[in-house]
Protein backbone atom coordinates (compact mmCIF):
# COMPACT_ATOMS: atom_id res chain seq x y z
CA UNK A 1 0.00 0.00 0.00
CA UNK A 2 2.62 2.18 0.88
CA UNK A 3 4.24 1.60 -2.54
CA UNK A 4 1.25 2.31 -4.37
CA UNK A 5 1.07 5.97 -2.57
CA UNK A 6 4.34 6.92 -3.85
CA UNK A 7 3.27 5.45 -7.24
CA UNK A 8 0.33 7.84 -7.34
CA UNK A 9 1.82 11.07 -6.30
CA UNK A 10 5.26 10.40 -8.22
CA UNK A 11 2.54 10.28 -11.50
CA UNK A 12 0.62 13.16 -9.76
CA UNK A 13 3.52 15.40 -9.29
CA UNK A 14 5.34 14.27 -12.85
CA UNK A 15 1.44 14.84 -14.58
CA UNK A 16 1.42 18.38 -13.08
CA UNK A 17 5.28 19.31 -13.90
CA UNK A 18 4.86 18.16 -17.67
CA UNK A 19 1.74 21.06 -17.75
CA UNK A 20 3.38 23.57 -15.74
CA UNK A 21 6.26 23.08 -18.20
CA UNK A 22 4.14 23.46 -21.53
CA UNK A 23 1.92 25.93 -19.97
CA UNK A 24 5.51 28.35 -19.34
CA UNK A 25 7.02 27.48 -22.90
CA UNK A 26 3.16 27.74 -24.76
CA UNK A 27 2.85 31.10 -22.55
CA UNK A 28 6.38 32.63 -23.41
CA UNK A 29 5.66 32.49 -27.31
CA UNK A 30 1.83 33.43 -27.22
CA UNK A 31 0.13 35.93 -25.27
CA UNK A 32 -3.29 34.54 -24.32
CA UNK A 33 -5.45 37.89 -26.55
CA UNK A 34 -3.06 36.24 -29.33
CA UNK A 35 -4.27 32.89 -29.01
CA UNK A 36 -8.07 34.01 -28.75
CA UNK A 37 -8.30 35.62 -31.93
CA UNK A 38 -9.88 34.71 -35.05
CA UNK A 39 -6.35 35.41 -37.31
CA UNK A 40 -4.34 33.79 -34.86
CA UNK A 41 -6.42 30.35 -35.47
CA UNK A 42 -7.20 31.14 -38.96
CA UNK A 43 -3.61 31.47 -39.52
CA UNK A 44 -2.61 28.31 -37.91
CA UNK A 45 -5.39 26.51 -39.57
CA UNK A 46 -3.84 27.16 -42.83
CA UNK A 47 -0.57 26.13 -41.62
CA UNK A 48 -1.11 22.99 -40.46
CA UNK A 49 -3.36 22.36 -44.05
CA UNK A 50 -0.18 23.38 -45.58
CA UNK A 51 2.01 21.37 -43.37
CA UNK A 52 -0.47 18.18 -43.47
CA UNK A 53 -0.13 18.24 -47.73
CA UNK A 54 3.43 19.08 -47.92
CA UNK A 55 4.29 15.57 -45.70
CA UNK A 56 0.99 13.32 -44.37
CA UNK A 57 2.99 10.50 -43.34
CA UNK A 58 5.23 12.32 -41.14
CA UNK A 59 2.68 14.86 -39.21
CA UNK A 60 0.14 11.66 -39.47
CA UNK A 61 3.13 9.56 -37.30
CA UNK A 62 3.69 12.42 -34.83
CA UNK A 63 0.34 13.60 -33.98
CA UNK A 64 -0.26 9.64 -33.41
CA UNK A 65 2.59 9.44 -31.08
CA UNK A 66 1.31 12.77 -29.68
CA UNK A 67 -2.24 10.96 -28.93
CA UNK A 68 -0.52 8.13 -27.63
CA UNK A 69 1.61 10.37 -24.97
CA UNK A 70 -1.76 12.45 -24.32
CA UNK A 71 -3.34 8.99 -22.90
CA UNK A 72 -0.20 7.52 -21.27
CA UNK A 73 0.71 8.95 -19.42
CA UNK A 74 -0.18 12.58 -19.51
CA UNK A 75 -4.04 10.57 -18.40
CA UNK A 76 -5.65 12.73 -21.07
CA UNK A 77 -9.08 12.14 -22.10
CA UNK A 78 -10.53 11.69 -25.79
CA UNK A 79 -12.45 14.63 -27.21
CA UNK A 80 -10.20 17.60 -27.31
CA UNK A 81 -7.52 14.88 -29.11
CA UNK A 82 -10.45 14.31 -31.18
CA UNK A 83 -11.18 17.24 -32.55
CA UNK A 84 -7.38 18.67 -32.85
CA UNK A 85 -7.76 15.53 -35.16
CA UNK A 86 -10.37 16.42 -36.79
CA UNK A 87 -9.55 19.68 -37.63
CA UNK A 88 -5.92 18.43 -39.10
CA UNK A 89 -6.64 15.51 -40.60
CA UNK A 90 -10.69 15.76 -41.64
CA UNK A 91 -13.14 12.83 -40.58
CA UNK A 92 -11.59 9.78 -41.71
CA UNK A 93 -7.84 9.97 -41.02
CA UNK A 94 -8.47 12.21 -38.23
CA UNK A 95 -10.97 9.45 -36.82
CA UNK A 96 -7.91 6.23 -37.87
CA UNK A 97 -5.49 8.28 -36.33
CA UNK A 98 -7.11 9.26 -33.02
CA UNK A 99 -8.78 5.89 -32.36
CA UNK A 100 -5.52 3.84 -32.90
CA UNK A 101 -3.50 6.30 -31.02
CA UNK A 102 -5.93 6.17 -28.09
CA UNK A 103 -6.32 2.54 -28.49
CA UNK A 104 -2.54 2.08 -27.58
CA UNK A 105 -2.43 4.78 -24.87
CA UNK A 106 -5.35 3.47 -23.10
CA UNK A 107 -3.72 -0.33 -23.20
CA UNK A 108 -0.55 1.23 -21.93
CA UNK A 109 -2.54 2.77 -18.95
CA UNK A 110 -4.40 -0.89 -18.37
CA UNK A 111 -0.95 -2.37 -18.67
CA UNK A 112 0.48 -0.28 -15.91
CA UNK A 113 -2.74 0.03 -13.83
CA UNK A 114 -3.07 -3.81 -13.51
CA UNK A 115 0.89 -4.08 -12.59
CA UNK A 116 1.16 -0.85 -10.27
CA UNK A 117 -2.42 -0.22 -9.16
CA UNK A 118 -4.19 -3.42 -8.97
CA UNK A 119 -4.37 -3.61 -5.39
CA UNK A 120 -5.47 -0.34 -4.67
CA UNK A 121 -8.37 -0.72 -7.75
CA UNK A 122 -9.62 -3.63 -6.54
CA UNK A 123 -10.03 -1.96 -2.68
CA UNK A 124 -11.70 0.98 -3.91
CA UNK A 125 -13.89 -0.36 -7.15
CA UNK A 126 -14.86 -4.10 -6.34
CA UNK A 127 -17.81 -3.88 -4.40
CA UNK A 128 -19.28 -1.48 -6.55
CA UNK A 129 -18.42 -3.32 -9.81
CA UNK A 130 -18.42 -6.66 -8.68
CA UNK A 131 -21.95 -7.36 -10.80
CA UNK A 132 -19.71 -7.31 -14.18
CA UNK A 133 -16.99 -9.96 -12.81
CA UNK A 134 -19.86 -12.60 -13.87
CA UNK A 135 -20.29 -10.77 -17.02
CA UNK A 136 -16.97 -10.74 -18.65
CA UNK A 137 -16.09 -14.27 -17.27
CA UNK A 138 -19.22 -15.39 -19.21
CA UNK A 139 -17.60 -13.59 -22.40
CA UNK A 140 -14.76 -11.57 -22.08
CA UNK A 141 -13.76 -9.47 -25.25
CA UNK A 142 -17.97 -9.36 -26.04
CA UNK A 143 -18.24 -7.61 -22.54
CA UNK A 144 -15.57 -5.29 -22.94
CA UNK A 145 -16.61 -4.02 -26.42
CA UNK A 146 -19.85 -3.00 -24.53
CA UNK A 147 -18.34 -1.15 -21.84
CA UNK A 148 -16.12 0.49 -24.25
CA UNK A 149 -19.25 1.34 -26.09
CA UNK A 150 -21.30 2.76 -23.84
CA UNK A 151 -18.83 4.86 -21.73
CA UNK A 152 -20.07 6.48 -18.73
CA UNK A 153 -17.18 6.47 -16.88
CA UNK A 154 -14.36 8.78 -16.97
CA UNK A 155 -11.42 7.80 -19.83
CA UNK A 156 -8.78 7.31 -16.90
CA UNK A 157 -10.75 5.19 -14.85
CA UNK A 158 -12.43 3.18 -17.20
CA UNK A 159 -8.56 2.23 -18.52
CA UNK A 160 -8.12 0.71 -15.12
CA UNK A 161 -11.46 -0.57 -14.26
CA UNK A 162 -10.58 -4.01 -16.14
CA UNK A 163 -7.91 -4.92 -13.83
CA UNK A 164 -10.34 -5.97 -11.51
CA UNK A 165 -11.09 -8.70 -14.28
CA UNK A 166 -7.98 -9.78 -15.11
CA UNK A 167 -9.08 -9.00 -19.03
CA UNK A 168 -6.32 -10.16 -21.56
CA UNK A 169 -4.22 -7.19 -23.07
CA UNK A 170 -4.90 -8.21 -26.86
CA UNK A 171 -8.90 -8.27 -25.67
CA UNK A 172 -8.26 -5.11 -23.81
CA UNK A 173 -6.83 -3.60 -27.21
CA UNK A 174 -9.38 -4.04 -29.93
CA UNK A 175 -12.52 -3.87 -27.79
CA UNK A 176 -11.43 -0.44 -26.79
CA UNK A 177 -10.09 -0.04 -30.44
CA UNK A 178 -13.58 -1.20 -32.01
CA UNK A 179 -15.67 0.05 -29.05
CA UNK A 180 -14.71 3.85 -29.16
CA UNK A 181 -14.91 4.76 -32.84
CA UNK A 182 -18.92 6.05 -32.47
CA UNK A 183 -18.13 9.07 -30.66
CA UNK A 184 -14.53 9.59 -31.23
CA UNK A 185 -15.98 9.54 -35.80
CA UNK A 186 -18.31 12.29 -34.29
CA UNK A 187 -16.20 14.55 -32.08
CA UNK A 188 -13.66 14.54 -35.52
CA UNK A 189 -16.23 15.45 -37.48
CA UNK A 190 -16.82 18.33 -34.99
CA UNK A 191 -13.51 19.18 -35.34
CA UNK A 192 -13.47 18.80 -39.01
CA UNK A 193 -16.39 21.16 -39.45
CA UNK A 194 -14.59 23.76 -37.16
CA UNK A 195 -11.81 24.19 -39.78
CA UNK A 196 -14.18 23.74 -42.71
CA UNK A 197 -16.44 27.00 -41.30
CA UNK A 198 -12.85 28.62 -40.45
CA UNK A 199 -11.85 28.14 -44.11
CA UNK A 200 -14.33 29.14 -45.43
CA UNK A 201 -14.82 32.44 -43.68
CA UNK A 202 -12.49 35.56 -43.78
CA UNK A 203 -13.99 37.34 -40.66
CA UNK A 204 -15.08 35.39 -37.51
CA UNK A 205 -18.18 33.82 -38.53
CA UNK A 206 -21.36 34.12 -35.72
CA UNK A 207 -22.26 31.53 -33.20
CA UNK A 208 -25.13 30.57 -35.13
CA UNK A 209 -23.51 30.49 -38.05
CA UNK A 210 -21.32 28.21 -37.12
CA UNK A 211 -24.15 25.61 -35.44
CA UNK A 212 -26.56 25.48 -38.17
CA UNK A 213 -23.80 25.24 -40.52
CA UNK A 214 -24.50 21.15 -41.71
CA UNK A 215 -21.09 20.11 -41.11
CA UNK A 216 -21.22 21.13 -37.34
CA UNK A 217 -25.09 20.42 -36.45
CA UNK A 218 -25.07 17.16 -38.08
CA UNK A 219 -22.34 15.27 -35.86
CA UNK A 220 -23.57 17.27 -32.86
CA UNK A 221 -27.11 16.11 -33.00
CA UNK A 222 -25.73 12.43 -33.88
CA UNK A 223 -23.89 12.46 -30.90
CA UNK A 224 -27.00 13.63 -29.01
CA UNK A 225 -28.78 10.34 -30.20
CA UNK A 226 -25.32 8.50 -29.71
CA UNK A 227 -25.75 9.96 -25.58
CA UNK A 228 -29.69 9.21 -25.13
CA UNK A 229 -28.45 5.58 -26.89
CA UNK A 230 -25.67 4.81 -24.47
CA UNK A 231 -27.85 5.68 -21.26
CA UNK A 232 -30.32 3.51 -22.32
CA UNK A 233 -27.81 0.79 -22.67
CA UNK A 234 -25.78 2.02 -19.63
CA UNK A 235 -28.76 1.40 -17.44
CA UNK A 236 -29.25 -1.98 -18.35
CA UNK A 237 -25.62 -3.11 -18.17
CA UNK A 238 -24.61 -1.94 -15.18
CA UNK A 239 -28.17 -2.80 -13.57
């Protein structure tokens, strides 16, 4: 027990140094009424287009590295990765990228939960989860693909939640690999839409013109359904 303190504030300390540290370097280059504005992200928006078409494979390796670190194990979650995505890469290499790179980050985090943390998971999460022990014993990888599905849980936790199940890495992988691509396709095509409506307009376009422009209101109300869906579904599998 007293290991798995030190464990948890040596990553709690090291989490908050590695964004005190890009906060100071982000800070000294861009003042934050720079980063706010309409040119500054227009600007950038065309750079990174430009930067994307001169050399995909490259910026397409690094932000997937990128993703990977912003999992594991900077324990970041998946929609603002999603729609950076999104906006750089458009729906369907933006959605490839994100879900593979989130895929491996979130295995990494299982990987190091089960070693490092199990203990203190199964103390703090087994009562109240103990229900879904029957479950994925009855079919593990099935099991997994729903809870990967339906969410409800926050990204960090539900990395380490399958410890207490002893679920196999490779199962661990491509449920969450298979399981997440619903909402991760719509928060890139968020994203995507951002930088289409950003393109597409010299000025800073309105707030309404921006929702009720189709490629914005149509993944947001799809990912309306895609909540009311998973609640329904939440209810019944961890009834």
């Amino acid at each position: 027990m007293e290991n798995t303190k030190k464990i948890k504030l040596f990553i709690g300390l090291s989490y908050l140094l590695i964004i005190c540290l890009f906060l100071y370097f982000f800070f000294s280059k861009f003042s934050l009424e720079e980063i706010t504005s309409y040119d500054f992200i227009k600007n950038n928006s065309a750079y990174f287009a430009e930067l994307k078409n001169s050399n995909l494979f490259l910026i397409s390796i690094i932000f997937l590295v990128l993703t990977v670190v912003w999992c594991f194990p900077l324990l970041g979650f998946g929609s603002p990765i999603a729609l950076i995505g999104g906006f750089i890469f458009g729906k369907w290499i933006g959605t490839l990228l994100v879900v593979i790179g989130l895929s491996i980050g979130a295995t990494f985090l299982y990987m190091f939960g089960n070693y490092f943390l199990k203990d203190l998971i199964r103390e703090k999460f087994l009562n109240k989860f103990q229900n879904l022990e029957i479950k994925f014993k009855k079919s593990e990888f099935i099991y997994l693909l729903i809870y990967r599905f339906i969410g409800g849980i926050p990204w960090q936790l539900s990395c380490l939640l399958p410890t207490l199940f002893n679920v196999r890495v490779v199962n661990f992988f491509f449920a969450t690999l298979i399981g997440i691509i619903p909402q991760i396709f719509l928060a890139v095509s968020i994203g995507s839409g951002l930088e289409k409506v950003i393109d597409q307009n010299i000025a800073a376009p309105g707030i309404t013109d921006i929702i009720f422009s189709p490629d914005i209101y149509i993944p947001i109300s799809a990912f309306f359904v895609l909540i009311i869906v998973t609640i329904v579904l939440r209810k019944i599998f961890y009834k």
